[in-house]
N, C-alpha and C. Protein backbone atom coordinates (compact mmCIF):
# COMPACT_ATOMS: atom_id res chain seq x y z
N UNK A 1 9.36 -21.65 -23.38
CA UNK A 1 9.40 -20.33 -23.96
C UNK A 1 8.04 -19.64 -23.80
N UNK A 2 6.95 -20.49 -23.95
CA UNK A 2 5.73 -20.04 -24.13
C UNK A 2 5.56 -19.28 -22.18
N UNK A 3 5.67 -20.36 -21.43
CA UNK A 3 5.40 -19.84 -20.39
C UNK A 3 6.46 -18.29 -19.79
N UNK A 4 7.35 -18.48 -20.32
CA UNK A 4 8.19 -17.75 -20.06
C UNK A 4 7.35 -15.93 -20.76
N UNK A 5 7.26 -16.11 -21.89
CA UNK A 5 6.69 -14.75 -22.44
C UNK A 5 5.15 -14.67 -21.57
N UNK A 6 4.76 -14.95 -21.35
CA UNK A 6 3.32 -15.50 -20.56
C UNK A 6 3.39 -14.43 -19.22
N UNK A 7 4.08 -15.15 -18.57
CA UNK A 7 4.71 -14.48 -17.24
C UNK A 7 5.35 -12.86 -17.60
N UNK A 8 6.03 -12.81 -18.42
CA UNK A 8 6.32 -11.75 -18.48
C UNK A 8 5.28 -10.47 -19.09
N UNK A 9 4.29 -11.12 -19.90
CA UNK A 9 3.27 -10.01 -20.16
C UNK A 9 2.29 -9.93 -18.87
N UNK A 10 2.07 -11.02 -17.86
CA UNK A 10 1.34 -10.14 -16.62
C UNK A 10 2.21 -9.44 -15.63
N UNK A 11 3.55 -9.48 -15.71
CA UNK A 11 4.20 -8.91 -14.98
C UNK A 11 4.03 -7.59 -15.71
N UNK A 12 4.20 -7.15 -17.07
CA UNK A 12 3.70 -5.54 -17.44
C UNK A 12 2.37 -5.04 -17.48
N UNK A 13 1.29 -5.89 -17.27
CA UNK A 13 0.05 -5.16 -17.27
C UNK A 13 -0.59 -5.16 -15.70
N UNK A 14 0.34 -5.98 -14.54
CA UNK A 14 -0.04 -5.77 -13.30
C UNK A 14 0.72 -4.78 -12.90
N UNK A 15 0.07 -3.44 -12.50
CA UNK A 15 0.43 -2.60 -11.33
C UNK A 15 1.33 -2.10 -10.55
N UNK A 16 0.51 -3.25 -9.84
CA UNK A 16 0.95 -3.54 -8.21
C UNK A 16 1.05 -4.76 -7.33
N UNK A 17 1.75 -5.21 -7.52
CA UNK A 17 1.86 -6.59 -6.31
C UNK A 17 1.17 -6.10 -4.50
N UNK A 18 0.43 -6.85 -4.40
CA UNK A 18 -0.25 -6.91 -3.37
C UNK A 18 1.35 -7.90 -2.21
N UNK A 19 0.67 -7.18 -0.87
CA UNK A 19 1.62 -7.66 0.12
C UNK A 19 1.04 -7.95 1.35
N UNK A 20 1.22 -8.73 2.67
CA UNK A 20 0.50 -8.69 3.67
C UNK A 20 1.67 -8.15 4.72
N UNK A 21 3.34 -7.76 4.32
CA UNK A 21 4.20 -6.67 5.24
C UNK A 21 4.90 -6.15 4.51
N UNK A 22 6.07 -5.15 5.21
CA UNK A 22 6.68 -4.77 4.74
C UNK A 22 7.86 -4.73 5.53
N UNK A 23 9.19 -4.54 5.50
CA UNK A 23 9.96 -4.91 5.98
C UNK A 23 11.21 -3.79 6.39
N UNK A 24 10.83 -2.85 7.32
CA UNK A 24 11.63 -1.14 7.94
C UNK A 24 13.05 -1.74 8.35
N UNK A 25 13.82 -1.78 7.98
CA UNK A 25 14.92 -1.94 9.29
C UNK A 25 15.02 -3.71 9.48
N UNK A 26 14.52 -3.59 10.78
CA UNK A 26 14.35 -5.07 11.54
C UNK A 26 13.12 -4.99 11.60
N UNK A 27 12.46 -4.35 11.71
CA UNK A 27 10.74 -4.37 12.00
C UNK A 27 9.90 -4.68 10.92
N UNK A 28 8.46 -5.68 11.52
CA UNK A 28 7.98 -6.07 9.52
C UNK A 28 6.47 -4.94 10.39
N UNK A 29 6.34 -4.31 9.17
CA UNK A 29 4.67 -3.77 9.63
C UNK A 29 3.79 -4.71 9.11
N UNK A 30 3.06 -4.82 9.71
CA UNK A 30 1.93 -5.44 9.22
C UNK A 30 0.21 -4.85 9.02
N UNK A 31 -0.82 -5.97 7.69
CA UNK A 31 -1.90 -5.05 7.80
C UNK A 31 -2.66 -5.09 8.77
N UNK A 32 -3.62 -3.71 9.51
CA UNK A 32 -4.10 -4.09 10.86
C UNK A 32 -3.00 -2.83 11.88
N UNK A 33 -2.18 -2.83 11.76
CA UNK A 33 -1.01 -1.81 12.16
C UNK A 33 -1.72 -0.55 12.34
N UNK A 34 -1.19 0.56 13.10
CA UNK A 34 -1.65 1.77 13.05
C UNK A 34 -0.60 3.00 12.22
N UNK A 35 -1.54 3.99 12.19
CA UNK A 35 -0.38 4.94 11.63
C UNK A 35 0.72 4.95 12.32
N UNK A 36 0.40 5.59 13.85
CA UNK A 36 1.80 5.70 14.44
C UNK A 36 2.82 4.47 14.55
N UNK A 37 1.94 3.39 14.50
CA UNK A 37 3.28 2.12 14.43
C UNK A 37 3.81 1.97 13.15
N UNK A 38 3.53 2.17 12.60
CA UNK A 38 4.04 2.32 11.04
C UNK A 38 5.31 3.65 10.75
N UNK A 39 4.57 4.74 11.22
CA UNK A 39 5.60 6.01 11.28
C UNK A 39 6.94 5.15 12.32
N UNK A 40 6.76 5.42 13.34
CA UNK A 40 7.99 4.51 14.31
C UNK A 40 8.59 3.41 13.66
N UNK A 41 8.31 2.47 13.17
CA UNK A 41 8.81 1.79 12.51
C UNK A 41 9.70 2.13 11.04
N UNK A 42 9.19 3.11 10.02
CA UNK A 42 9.19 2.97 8.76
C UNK A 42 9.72 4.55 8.69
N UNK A 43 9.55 5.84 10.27
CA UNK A 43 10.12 7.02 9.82
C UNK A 43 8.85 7.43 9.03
N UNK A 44 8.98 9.12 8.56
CA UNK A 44 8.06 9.40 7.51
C UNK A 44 7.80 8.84 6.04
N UNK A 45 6.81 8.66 5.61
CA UNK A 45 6.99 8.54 4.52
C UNK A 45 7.35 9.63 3.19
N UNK A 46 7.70 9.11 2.29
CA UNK A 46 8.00 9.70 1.38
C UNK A 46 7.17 10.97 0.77
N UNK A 47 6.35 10.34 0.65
CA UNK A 47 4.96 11.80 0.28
C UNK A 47 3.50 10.64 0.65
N UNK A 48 2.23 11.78 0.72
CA UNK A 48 1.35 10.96 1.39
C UNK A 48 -0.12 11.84 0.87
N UNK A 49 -0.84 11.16 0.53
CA UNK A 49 -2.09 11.69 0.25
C UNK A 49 -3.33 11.19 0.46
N UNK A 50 -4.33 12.06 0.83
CA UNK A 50 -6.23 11.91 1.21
C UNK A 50 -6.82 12.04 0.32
N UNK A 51 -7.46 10.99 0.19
CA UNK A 51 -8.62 10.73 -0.63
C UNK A 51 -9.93 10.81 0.13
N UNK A 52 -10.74 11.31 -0.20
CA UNK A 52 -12.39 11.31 0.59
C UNK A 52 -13.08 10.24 0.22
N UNK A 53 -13.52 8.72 0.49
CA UNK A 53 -13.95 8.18 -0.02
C UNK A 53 -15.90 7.67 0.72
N UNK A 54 -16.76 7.47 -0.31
CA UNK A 54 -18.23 7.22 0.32
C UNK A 54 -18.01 6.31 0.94
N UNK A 55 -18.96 5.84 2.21
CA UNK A 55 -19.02 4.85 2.98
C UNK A 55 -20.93 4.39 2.48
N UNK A 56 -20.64 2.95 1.75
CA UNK A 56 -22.43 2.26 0.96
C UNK A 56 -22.79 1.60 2.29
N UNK A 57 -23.77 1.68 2.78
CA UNK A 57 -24.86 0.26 2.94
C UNK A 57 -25.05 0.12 2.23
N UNK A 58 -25.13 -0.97 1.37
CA UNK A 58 -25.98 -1.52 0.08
C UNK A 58 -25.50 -0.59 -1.28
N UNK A 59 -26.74 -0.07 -1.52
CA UNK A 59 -27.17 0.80 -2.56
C UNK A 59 -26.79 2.60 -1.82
N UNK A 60 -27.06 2.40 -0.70
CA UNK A 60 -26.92 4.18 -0.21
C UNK A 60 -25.52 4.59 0.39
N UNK A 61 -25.40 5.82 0.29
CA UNK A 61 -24.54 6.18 1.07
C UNK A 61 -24.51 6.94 2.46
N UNK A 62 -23.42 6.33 3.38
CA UNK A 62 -24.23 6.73 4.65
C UNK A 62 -23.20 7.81 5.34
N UNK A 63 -22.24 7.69 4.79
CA UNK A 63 -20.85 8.77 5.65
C UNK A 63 -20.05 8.77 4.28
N UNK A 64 -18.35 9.14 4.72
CA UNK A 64 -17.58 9.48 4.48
C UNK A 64 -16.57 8.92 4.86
N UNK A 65 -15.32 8.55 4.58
CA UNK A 65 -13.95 7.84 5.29
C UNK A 65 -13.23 8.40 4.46
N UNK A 66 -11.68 8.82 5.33
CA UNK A 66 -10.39 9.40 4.75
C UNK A 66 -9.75 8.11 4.03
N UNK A 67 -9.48 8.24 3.32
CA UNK A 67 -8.32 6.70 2.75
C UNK A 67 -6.85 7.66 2.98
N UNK A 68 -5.83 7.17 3.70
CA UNK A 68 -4.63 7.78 3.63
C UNK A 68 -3.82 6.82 2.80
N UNK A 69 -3.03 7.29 1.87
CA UNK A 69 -1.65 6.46 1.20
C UNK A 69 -0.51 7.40 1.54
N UNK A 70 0.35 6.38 1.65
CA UNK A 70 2.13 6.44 1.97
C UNK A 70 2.63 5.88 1.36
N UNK A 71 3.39 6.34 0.27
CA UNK A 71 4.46 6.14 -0.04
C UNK A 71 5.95 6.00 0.08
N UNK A 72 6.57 5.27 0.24
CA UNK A 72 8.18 4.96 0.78
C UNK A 72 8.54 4.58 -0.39
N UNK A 73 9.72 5.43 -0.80
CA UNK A 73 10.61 5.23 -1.60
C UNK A 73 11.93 4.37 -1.01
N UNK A 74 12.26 3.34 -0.91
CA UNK A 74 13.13 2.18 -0.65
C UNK A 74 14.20 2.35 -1.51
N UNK A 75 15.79 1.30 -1.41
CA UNK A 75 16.63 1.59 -1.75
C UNK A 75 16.46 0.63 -3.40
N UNK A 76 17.57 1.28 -3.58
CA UNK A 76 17.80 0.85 -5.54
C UNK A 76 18.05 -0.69 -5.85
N UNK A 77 16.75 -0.41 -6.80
CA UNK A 77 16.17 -1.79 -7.01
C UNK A 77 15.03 -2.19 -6.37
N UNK A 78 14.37 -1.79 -5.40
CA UNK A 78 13.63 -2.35 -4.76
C UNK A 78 12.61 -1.36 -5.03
N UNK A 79 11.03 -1.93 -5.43
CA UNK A 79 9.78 -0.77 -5.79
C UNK A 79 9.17 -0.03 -4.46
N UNK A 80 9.10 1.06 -4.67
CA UNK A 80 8.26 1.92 -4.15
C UNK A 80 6.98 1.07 -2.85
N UNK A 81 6.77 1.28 -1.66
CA UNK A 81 5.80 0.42 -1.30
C UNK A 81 5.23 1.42 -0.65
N UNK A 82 3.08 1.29 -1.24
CA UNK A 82 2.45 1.75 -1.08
C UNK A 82 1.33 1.41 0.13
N UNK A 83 1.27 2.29 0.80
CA UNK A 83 0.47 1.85 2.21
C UNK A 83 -1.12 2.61 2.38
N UNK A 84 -2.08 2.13 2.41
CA UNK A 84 -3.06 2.73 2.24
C UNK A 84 -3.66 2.51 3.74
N UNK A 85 -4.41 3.32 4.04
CA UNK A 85 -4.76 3.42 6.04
C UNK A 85 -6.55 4.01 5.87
N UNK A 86 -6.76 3.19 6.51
CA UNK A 86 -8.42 3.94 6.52
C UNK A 86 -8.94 3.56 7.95
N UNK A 87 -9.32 4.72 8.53
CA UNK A 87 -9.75 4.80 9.98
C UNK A 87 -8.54 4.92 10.90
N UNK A 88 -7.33 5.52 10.30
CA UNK A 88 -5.91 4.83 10.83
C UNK A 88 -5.40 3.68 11.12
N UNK A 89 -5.84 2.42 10.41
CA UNK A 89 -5.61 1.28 10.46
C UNK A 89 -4.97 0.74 8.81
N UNK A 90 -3.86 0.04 8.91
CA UNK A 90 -3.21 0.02 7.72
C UNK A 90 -4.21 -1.35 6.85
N UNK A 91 -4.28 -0.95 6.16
CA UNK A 91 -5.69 -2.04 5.19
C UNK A 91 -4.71 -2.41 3.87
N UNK A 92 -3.80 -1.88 3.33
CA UNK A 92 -3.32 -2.68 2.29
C UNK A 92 -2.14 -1.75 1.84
N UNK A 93 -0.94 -3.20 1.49
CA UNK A 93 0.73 -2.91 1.34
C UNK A 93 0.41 -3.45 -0.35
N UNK A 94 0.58 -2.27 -0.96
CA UNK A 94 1.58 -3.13 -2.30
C UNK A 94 2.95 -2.62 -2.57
N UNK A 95 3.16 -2.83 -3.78
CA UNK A 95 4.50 -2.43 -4.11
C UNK A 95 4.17 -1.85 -5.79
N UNK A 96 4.97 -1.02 -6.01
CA UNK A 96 4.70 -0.30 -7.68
C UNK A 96 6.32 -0.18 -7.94
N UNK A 97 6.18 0.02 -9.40
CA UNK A 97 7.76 0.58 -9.77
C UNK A 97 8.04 1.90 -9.92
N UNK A 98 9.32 2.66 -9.73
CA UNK A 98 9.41 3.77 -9.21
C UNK A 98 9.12 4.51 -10.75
């Protein structure tokens, strides 16, 4: 019982489940992927947004990088999976609830 309530309180205070694919069709994307292989594969996404984020050496800042997220809304029952792209290279799949 104990473990049981256990499990279920980090399942409500985690997020997002982290992923290393995702699974379009027949096709799995993977991280490392590009935008356009991802679009071809997965179609548009659902809605999609830029973030401006600093680029540190160390302590300083030396540039700027776009972070892109995609969102795909998937079929019922299944969470939302979030795709984040920086440099156009896909860097990290989770999943959220809708």
């Amino acid at each position: 019982m104990r473990v049981a309530l256990t499990t279920a309180l980090l399942l409500m205070i985690l997020p997002a489940a982290a992923a290393d694919t995702l699974r379009c069709g027949s096709k799995i994307v993977k991280i490392g992927m590009t935008m356009t292989e991802v679009k071809k594969y997965c179609g548009n996404p659902s809605s999609t947004s830029i973030e401006e984020q600093a680029v540190h050496a160390g302590p300083r800042v030396v540039g700027t990088t776009q972070i892109h997220t995609w969102r795909y809304n998937r079929s019922t029952g299944q969470k939302t999976a979030v795709l984040e792209f920086d440099l156009e290279k896909l860097k990290s799949i989770t999943y959220e609830s809708k």
